[in-house]
N, C-alpha and C. Protein backbone atom coordinates (compact mmCIF):
# COMPACT_ATOMS: atom_id res chain seq x y z
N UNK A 1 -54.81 15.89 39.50
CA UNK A 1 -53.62 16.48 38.97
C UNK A 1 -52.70 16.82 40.15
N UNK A 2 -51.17 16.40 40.28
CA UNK A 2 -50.43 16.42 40.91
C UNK A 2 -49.08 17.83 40.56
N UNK A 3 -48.87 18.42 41.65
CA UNK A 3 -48.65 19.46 41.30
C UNK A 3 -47.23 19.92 42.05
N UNK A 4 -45.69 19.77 41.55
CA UNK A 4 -44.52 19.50 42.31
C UNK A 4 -44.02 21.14 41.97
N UNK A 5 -43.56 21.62 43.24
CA UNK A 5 -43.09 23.20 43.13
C UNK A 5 -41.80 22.82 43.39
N UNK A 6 -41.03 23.38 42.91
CA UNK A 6 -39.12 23.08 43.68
C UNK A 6 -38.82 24.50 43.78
N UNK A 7 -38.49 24.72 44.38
CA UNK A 7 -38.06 26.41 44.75
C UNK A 7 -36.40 25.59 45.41
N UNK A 8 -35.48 26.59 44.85
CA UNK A 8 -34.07 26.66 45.20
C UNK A 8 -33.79 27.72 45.87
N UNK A 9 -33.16 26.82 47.21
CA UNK A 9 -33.23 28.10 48.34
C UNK A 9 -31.01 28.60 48.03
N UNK A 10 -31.17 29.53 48.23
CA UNK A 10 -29.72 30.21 47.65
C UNK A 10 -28.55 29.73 49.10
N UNK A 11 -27.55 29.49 48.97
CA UNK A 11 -26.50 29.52 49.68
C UNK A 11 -26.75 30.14 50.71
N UNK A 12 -26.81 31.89 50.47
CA UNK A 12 -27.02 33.08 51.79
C UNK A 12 -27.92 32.79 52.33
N UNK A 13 -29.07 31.85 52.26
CA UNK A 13 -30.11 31.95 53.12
C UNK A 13 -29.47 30.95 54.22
N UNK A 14 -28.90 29.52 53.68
CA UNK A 14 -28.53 28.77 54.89
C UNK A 14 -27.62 28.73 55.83
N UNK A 15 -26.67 29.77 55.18
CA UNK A 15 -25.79 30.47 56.37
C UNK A 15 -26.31 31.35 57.22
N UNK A 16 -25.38 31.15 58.77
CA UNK A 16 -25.81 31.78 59.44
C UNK A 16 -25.73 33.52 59.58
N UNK A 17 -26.20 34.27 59.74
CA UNK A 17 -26.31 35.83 59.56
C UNK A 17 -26.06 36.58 61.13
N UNK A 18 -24.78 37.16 60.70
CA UNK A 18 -24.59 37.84 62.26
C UNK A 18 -25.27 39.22 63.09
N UNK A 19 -25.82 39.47 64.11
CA UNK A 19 -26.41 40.05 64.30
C UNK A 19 -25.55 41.20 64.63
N UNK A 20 -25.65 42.71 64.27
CA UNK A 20 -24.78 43.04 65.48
C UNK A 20 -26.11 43.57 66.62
N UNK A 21 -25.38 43.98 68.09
CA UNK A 21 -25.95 44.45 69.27
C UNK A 21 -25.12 45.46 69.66
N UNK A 22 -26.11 46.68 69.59
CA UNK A 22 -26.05 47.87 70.45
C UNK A 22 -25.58 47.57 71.79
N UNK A 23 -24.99 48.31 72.06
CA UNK A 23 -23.92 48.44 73.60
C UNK A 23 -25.52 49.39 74.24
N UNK A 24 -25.51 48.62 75.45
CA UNK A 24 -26.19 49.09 76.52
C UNK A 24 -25.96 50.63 76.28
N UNK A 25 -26.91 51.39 77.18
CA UNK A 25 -26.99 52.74 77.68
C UNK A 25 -26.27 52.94 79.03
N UNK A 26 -25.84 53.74 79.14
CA UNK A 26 -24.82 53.83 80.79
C UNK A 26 -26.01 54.20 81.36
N UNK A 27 -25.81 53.79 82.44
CA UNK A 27 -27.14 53.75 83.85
C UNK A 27 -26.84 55.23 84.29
N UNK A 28 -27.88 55.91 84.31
CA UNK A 28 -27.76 57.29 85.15
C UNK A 28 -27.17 57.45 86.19
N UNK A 29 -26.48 58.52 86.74
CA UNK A 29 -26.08 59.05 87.93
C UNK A 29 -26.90 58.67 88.83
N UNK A 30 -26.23 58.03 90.13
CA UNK A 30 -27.35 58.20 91.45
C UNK A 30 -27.50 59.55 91.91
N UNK A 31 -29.32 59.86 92.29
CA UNK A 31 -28.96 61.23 92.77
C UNK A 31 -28.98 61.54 94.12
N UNK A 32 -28.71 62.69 93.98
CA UNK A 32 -28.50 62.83 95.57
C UNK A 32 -29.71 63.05 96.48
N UNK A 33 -29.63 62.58 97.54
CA UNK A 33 -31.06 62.61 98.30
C UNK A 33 -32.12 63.98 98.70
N UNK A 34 -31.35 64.99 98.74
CA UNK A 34 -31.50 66.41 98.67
C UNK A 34 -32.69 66.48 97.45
N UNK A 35 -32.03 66.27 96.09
CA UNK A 35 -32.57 66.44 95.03
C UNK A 35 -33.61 65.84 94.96
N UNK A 36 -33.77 64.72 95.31
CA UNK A 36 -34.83 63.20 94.74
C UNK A 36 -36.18 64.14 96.01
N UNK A 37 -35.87 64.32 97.18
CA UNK A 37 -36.96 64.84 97.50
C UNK A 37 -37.47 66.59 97.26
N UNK A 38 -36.23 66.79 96.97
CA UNK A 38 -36.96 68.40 95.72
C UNK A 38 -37.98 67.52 94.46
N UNK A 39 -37.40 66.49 94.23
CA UNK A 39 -38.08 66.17 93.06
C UNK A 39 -39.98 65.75 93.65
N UNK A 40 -39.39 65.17 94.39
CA UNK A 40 -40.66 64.35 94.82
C UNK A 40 -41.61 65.07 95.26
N UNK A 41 -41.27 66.54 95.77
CA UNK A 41 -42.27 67.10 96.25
C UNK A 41 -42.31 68.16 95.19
N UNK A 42 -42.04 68.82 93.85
CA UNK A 42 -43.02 68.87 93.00
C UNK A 42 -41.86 70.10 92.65
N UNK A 43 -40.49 70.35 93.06
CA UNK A 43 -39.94 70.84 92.42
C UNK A 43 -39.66 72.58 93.13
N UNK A 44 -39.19 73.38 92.83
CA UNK A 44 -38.60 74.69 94.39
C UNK A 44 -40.41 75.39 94.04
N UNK A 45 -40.37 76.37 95.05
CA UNK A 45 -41.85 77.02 94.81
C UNK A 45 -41.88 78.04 94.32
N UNK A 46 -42.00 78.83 93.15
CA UNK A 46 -41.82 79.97 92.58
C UNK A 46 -42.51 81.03 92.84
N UNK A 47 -43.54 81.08 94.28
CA UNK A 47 -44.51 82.47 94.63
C UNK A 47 -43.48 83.19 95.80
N UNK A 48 -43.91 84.24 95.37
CA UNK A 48 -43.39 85.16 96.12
C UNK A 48 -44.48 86.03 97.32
N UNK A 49 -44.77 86.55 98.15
CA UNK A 49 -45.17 87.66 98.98
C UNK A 49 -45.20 89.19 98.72
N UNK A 50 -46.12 89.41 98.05
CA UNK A 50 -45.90 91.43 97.64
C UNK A 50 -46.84 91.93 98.36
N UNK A 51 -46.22 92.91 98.66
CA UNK A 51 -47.36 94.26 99.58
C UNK A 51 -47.84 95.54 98.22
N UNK A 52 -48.50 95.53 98.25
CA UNK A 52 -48.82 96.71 97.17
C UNK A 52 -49.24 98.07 98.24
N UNK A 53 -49.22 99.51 97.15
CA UNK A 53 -49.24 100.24 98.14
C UNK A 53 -50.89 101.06 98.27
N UNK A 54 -52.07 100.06 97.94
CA UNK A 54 -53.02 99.99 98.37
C UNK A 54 -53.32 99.56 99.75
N UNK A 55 -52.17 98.56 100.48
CA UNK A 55 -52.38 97.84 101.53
C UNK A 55 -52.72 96.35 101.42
N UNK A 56 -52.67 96.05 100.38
CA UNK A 56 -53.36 94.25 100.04
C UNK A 56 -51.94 93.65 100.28
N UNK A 57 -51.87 92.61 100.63
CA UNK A 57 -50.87 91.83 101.34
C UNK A 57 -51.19 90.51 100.05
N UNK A 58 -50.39 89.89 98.89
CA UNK A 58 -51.17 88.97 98.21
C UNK A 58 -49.56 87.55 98.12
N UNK A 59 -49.57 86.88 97.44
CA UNK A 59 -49.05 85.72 96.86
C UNK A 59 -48.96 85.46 95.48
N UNK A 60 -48.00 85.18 94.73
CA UNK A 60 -48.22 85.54 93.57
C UNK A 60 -46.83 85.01 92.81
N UNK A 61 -46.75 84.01 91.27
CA UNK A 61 -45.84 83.73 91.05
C UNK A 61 -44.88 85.06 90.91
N UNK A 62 -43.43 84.38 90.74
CA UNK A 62 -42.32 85.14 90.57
C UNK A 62 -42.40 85.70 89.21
N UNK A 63 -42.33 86.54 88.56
CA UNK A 63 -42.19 87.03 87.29
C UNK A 63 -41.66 88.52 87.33
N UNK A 64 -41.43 89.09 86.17
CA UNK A 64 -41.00 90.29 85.82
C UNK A 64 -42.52 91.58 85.87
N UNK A 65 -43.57 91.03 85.70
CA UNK A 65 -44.64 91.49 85.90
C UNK A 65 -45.36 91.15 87.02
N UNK A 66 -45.66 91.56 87.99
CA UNK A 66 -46.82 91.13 88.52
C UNK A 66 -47.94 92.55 89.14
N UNK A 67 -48.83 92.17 89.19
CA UNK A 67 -50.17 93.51 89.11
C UNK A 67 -51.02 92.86 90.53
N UNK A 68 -51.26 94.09 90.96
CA UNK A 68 -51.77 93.48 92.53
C UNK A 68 -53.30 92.97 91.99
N UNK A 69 -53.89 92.27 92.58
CA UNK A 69 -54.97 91.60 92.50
C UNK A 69 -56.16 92.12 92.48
N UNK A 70 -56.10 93.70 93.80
CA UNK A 70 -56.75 94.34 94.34
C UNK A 70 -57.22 95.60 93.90
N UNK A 71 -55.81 96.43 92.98
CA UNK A 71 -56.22 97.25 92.83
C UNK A 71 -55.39 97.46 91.18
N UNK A 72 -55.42 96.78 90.97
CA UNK A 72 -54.10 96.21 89.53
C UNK A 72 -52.74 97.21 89.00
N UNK A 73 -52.88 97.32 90.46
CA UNK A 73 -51.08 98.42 90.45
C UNK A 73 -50.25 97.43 89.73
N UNK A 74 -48.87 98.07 89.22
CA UNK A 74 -48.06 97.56 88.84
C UNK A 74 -46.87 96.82 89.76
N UNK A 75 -46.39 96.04 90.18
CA UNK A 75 -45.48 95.94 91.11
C UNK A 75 -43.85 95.57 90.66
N UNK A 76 -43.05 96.47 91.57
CA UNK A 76 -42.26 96.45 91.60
C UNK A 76 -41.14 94.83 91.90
N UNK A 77 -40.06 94.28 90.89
CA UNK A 77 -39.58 93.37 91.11
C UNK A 77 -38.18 93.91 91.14
């Protein structure tokens, strides 16, 4: 048994279909060399140096709180 399919392909398919294209992204700013090696080396350092008035000499991020290590005074910012 022989078996004939005809499928009718429509007009819109054999025309051609226009694409549109997105416009590039603008290329970033060059930066400045200052910056690129702030970057590279991991960004500014946020510890600070506190003396508490136990005498402990410590290191310690920057914040609105910080408590000596030693004797867990409160310290002054």
């Amino acid at each position: 048994m022989t078996v004939k399919q005809t499928t009718k392909t429509s007009r819109m398919s054999r025309r051609r279909r226009l694409h549109i294209v997105p416009a590039p992204e603008p290329r970033p700013e060059p930066m400045h060399p200052a910056e690129r090696r702030m970057r590279d080396a991991g960004g500014p350092d946020d510890r600070a140096c506190y003396s508490c008035a136990c005498g402990y000499l410590f290191e310690a991020r920057v914040t609105a709180a910080v408590r000596c290590p030693n004797c867990g005074a409160q310290q002054a910012w």
